[in-house]
Protein backbone atom coordinates (compact mmCIF):
# COMPACT_ATOMS: atom_id res chain seq x y z
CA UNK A 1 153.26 152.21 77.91
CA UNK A 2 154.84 148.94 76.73
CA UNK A 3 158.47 149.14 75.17
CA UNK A 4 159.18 147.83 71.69
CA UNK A 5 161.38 144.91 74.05
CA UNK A 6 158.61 144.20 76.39
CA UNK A 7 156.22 143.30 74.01
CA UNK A 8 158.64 141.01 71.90
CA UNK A 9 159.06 139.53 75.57
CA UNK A 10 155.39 139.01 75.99
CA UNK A 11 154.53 138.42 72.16
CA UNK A 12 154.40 134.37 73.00
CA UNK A 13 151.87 134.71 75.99
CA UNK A 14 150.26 136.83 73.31
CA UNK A 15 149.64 134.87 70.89
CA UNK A 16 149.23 131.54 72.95
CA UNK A 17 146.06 133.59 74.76
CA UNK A 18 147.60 134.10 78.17
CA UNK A 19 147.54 137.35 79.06
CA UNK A 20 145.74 139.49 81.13
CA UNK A 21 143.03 141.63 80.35
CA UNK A 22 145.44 144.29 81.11
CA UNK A 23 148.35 142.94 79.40
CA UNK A 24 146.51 142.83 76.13
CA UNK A 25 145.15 146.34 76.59
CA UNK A 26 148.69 147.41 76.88
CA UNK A 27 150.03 145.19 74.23
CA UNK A 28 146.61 146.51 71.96
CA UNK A 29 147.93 150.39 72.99
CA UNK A 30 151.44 149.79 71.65
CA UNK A 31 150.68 148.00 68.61
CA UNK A 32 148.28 151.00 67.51
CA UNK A 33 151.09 153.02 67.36
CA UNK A 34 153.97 150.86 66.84
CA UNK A 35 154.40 149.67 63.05
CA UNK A 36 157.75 147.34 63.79
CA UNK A 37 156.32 145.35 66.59
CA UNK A 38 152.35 145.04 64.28
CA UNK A 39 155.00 143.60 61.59
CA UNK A 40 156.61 141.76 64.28
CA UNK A 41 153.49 140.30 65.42
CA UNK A 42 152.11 139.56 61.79
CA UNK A 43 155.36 137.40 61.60
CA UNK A 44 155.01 135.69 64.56
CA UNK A 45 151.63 134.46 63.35
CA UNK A 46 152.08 133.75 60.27
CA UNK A 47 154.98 131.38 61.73
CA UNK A 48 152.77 129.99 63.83
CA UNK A 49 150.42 128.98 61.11
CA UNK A 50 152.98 127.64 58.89
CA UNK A 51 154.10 125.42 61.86
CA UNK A 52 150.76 124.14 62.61
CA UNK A 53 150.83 123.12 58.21
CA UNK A 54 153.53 121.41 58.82
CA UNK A 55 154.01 117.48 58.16
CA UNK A 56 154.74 115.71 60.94
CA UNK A 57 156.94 113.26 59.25
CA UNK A 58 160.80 113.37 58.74
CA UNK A 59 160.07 112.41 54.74
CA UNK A 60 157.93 115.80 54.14
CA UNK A 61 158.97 116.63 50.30
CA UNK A 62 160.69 120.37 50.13
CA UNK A 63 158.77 121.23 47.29
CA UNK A 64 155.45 121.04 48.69
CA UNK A 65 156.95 123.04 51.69
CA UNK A 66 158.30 125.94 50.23
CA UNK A 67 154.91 125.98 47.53
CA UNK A 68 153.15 126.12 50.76
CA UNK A 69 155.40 128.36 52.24
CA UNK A 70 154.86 130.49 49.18
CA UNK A 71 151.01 130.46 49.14
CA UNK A 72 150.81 131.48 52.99
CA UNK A 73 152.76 134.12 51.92
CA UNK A 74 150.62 135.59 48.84
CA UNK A 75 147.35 134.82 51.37
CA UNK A 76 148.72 136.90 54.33
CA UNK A 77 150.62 139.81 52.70
């Protein structure tokens, strides 16, 4: 079974799609039992997502940021 390390270590080949069909079994197996790394994991996408939101321009107003910021976070408690 997976460590709480080795799946942080493999949680961006996770999310980016590129593991094995074994890998994710064994990621899948840990998680079920693992509360931390599910959290961890819930994080990591939820970063992601914000990320992809994000402006592309250097003049993005902070205000509509952190309200968006804010909203992702109500949506994906």
């Amino acid at each position: 079974m997976l460590t709480c390390k080795e799946l942080v270590a493999r949680s961006s080949d996770l999310l980016d799609g590129e593991l094995s069909f074994r890998e994710r079994m064994a990621v899948r197996r840990h998680l079920m039992l693992c509360r931390n790394c599910r959290r961890f994991i819930k994080q990591m996408k939820l970063t992601q997502a914000v990320i992809r939101h994000m402006p592309e321009s250097q003049g993005s107003d902070l205000d509509d940021l952190a309200a968006f910021l804010a909203q992702q976070r109500r949506d994906n408690p």
